[in-house]
N, C-alpha and C. Protein backbone atom coordinates (compact mmCIF):
# COMPACT_ATOMS: atom_id res chain seq x y z
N UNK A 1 -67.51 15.75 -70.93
CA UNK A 1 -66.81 17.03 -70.91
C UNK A 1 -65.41 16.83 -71.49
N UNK A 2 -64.78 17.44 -72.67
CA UNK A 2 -63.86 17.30 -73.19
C UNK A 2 -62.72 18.06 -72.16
N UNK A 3 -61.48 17.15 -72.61
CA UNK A 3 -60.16 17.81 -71.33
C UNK A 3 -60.38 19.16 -70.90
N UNK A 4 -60.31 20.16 -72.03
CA UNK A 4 -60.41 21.53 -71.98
C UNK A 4 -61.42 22.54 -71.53
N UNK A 5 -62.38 21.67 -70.80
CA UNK A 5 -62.72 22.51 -70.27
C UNK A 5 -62.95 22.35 -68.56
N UNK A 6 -63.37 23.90 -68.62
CA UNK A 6 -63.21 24.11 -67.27
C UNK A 6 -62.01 24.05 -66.28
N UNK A 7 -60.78 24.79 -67.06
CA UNK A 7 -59.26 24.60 -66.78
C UNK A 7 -58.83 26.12 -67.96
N UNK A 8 -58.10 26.85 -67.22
CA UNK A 8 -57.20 27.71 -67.98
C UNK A 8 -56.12 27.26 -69.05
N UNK A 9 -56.06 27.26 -69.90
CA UNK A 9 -55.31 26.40 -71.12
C UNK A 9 -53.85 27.50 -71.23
N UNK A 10 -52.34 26.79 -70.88
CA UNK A 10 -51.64 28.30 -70.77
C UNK A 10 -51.20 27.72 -72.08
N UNK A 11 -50.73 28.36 -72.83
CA UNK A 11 -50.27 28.66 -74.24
C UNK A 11 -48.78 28.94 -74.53
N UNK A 12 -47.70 27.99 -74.44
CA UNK A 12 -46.49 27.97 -74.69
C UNK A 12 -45.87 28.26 -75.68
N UNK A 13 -46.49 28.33 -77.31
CA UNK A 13 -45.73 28.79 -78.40
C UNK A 13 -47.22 29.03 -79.26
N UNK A 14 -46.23 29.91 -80.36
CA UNK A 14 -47.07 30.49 -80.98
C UNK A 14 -48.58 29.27 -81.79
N UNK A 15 -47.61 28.20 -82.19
CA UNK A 15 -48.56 27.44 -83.03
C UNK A 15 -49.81 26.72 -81.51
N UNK A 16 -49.54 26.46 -80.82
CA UNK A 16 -50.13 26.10 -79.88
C UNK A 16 -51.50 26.91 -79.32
N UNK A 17 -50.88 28.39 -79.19
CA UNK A 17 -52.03 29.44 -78.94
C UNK A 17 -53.08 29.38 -80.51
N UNK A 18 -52.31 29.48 -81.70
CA UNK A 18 -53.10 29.69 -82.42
C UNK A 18 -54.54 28.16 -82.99
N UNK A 19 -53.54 27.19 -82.84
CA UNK A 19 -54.37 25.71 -83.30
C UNK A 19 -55.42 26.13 -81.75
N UNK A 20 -55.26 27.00 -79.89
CA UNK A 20 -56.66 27.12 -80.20
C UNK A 20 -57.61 27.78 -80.02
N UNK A 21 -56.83 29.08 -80.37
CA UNK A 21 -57.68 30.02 -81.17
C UNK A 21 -58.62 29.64 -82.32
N UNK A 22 -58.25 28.64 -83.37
CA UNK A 22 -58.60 28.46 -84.08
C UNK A 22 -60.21 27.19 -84.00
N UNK A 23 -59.49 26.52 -83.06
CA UNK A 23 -60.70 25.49 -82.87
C UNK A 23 -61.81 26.49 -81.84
N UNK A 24 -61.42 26.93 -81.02
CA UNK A 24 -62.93 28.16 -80.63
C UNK A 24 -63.38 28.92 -81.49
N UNK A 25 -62.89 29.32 -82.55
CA UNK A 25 -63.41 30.30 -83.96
C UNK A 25 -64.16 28.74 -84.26
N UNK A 26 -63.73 27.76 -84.95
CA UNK A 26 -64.67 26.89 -85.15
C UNK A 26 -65.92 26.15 -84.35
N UNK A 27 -65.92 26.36 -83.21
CA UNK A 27 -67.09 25.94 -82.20
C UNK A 27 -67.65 26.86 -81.83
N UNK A 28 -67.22 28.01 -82.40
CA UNK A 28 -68.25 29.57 -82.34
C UNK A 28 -68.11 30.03 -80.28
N UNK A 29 -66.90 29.25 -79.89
CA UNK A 29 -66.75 29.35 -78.50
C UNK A 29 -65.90 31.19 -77.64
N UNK A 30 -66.58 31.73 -77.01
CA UNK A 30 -66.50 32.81 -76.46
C UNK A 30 -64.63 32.32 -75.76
N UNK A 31 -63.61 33.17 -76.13
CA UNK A 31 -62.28 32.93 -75.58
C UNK A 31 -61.92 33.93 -74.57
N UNK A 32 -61.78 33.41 -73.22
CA UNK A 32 -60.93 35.05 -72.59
C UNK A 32 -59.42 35.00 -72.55
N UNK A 33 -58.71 35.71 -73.05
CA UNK A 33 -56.86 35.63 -72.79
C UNK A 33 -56.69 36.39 -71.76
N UNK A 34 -55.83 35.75 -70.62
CA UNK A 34 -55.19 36.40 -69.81
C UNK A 34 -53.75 36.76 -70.64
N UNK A 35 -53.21 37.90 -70.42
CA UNK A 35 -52.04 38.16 -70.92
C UNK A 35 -51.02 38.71 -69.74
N UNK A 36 -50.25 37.69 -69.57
CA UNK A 36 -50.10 37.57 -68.07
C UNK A 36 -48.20 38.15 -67.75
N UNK A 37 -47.68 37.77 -66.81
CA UNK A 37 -45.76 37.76 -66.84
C UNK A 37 -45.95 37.30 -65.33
N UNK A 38 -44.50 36.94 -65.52
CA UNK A 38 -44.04 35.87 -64.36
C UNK A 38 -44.15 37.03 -62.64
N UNK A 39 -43.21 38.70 -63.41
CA UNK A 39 -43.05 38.87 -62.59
C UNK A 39 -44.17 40.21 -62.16
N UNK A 40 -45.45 39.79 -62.54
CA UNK A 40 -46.07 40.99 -62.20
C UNK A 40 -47.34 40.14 -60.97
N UNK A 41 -46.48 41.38 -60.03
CA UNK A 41 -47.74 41.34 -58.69
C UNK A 41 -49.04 41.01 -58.81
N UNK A 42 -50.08 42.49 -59.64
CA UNK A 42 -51.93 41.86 -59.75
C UNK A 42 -52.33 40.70 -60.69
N UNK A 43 -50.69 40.44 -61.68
CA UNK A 43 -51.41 38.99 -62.32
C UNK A 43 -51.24 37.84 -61.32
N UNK A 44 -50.59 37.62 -60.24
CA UNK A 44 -50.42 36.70 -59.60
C UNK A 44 -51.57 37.00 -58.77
N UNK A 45 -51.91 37.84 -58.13
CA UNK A 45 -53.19 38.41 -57.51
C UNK A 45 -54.58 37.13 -58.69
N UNK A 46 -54.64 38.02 -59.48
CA UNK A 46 -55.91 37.63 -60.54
C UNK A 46 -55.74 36.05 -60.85
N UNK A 47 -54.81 35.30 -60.85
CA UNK A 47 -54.28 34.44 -61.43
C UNK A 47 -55.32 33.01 -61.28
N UNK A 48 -55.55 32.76 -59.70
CA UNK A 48 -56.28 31.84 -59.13
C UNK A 48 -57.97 32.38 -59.08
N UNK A 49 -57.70 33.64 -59.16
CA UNK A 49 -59.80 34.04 -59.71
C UNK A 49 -59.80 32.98 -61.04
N UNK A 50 -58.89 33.69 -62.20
CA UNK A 50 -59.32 32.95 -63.42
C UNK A 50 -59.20 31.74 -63.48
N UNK A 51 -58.82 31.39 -63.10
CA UNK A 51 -58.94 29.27 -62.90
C UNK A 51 -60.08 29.29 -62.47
N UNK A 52 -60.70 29.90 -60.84
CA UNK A 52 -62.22 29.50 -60.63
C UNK A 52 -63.18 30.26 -61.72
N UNK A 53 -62.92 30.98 -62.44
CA UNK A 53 -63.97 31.01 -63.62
C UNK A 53 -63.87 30.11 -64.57
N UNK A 54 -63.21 29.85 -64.65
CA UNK A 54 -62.52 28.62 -66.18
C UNK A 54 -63.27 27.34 -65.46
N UNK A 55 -63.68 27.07 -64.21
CA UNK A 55 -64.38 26.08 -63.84
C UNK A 55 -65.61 26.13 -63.81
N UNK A 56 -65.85 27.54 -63.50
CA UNK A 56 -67.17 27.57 -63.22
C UNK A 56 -68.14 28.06 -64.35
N UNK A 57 -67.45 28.39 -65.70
CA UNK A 57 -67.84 28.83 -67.04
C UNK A 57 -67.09 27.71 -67.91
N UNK A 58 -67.25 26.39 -67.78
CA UNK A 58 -66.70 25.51 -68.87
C UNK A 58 -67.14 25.63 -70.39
N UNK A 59 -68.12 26.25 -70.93
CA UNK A 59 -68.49 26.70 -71.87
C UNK A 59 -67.52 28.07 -72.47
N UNK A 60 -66.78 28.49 -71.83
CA UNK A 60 -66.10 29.54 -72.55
C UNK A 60 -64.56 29.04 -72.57
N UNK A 61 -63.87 29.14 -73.33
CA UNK A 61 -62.53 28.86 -73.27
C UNK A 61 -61.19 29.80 -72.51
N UNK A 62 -60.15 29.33 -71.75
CA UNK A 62 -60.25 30.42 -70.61
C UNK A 62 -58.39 30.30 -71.39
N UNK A 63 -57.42 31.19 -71.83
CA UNK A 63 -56.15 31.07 -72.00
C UNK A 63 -55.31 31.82 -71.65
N UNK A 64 -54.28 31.46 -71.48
CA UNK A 64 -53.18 32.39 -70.44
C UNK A 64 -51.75 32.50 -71.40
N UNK A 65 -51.53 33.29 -71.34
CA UNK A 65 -50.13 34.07 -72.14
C UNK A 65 -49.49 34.53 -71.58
N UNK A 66 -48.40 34.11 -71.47
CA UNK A 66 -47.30 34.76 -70.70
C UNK A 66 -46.29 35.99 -71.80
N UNK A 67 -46.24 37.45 -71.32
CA UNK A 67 -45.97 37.98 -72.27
C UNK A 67 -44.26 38.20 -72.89
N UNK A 68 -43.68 37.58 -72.19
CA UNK A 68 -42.12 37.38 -72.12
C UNK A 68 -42.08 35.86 -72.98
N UNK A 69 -42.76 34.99 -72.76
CA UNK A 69 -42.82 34.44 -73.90
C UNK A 69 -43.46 33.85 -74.85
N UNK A 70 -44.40 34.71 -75.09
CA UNK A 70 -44.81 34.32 -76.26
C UNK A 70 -45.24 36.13 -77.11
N UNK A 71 -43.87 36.66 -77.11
CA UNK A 71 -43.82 37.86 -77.66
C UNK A 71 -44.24 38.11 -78.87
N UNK A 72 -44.61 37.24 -79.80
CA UNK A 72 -45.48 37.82 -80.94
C UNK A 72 -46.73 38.12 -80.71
N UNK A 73 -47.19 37.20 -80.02
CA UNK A 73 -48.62 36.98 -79.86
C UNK A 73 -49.53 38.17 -78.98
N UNK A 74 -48.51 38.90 -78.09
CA UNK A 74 -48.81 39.96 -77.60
C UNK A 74 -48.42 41.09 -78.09
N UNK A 75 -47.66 41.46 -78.85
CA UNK A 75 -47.36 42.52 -79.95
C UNK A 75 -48.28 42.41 -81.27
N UNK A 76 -49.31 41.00 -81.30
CA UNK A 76 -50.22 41.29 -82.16
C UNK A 76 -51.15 41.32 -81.93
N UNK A 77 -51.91 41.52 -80.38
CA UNK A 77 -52.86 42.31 -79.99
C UNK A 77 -53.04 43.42 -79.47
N UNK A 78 -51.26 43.71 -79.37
CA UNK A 78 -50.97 45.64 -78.88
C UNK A 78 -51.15 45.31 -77.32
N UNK A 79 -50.68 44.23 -76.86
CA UNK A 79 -50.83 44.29 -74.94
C UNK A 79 -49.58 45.29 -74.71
N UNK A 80 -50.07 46.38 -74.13
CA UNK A 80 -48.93 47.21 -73.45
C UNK A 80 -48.61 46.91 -71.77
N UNK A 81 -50.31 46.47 -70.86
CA UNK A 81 -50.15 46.42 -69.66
C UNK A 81 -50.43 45.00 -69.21
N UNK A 82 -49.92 44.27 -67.79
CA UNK A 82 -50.45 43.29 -67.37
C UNK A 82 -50.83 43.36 -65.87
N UNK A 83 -52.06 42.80 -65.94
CA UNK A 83 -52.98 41.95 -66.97
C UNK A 83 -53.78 42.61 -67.40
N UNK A 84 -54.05 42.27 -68.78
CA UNK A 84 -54.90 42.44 -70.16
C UNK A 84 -55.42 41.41 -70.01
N UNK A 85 -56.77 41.53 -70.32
CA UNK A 85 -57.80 40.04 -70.53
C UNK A 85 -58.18 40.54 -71.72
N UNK A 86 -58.60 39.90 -72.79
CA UNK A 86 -59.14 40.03 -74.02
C UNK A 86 -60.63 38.89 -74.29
N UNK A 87 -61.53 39.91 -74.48
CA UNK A 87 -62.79 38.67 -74.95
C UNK A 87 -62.54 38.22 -76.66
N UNK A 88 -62.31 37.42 -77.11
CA UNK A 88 -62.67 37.10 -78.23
C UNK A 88 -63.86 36.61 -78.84
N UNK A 89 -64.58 36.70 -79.86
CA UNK A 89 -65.38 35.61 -80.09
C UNK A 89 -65.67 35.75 -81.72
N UNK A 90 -65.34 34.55 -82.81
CA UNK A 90 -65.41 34.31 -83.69
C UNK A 90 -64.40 34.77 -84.31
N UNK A 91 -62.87 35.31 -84.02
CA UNK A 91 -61.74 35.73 -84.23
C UNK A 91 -61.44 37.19 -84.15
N UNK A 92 -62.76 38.00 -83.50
CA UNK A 92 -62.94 38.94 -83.46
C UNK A 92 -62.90 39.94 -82.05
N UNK A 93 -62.29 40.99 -81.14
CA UNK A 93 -62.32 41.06 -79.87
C UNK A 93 -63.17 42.18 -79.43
N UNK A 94 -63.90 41.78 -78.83
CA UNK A 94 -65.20 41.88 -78.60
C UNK A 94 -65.11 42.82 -76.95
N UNK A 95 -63.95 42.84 -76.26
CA UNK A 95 -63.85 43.73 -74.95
C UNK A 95 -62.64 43.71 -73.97
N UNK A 96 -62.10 44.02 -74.09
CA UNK A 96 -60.75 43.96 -72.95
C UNK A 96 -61.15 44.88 -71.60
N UNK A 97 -60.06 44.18 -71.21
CA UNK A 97 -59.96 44.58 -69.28
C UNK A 97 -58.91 44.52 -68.91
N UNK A 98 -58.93 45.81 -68.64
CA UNK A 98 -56.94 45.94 -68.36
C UNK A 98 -56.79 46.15 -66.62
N UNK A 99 -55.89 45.32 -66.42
CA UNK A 99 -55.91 45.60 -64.69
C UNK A 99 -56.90 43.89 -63.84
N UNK A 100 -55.75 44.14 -62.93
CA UNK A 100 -56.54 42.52 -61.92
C UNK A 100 -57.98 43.41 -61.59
N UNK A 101 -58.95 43.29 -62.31
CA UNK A 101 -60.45 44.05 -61.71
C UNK A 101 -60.92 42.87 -61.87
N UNK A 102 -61.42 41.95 -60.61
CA UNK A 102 -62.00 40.92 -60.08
C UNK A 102 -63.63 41.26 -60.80
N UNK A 103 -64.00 42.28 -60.23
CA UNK A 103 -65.72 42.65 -60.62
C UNK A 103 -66.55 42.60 -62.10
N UNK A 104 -65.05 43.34 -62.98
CA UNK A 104 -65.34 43.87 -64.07
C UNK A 104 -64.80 42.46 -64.91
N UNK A 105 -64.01 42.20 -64.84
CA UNK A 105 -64.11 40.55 -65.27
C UNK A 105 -65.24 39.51 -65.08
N UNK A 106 -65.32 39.22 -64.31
CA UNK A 106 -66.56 38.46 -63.64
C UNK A 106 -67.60 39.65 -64.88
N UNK A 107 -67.84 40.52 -64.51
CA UNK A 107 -69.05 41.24 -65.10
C UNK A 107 -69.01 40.90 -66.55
N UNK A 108 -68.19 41.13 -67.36
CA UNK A 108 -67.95 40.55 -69.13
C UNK A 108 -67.94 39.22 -69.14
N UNK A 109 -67.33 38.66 -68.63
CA UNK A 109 -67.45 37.05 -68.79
C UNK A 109 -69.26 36.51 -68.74
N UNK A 110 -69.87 37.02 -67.38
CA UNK A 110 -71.19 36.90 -66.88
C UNK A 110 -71.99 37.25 -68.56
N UNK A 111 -71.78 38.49 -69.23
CA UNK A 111 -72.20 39.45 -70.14
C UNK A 111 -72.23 38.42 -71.28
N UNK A 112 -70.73 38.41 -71.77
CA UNK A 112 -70.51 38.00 -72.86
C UNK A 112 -70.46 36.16 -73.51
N UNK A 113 -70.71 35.59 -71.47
CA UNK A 113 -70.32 34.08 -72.19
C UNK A 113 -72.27 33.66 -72.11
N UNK A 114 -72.88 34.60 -71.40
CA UNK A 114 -74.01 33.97 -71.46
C UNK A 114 -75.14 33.70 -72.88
N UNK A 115 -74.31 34.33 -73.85
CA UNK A 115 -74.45 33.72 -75.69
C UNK A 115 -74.06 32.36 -75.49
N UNK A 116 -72.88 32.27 -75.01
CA UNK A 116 -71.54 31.24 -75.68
C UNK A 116 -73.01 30.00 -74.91
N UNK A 117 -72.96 30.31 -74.15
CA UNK A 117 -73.87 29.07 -73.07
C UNK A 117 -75.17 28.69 -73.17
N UNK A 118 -76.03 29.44 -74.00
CA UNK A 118 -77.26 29.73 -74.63
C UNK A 118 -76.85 28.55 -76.33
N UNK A 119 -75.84 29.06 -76.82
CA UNK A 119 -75.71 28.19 -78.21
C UNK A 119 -75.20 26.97 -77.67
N UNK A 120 -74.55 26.76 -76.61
CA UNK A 120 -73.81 25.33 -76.23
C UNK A 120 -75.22 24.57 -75.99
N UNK A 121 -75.96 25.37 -75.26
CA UNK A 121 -77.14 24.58 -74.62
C UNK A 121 -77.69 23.68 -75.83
N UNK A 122 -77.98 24.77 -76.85
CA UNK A 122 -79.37 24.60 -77.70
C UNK A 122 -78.49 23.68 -79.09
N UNK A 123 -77.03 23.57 -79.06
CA UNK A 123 -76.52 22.36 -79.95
C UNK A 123 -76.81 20.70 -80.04
């Protein structure tokens, strides 16, 4: 099992988020972004769910953005609220979830990584 998985990957500068964005576009790997801030209540709420998914879905890549700093990166997916989760997959975004919704997360992740885990299998 390579470092990265099964661990929330937080994303400190721009080149950092993007080198790996870029390597999940190349492993055809399903990405969820938390788009998160220091001082907001339901992301601290949601905060410790998404770590136990990031463990328990090591096949999907799990990343966290803080939106104070890393302000491009959220002005170039249009995050207005936090938390924003974003599905990516193949550089493309595929479903957001706005709001700590425990269910409806869990429910897209369940949805959308069970591709990602189907092609991991069969590589």
């Amino acid at each position: 099992m390579a470092a990265e998985e099964g661990v929330v990957i937080a994303c400190h500068t721009k080149d950092e988020f993007d080198a790996q964005m870029k390597k999940a576009e190349e492993t055809k790997k399903l990405v969820v972004i938390d788009f998160t801030a220091s001082w907001c209540g339901p992301c601290r709420f949601i905060a410790p769910v998404f770590v136990e998914y990031a463990k328990k879905y090591p096949h999907i890549v799990f990343l966290k953005v803080d939106v104070d700093e890393l302000k491009e990166v959220a002005a170039e997916y249009k995050i207005e609220a936090m938390p924003t989760f974003l599905f990516i997959k193949e550089g493309k975004t595929i479903q957001t979830v706005v709001g700590a919704r425990k269910e409806e997360l869990q429910a897209n992740i369940e949805k959308h990584g069970a591709d990602a885990a189907v092609a991991t299998a069969s590589a």
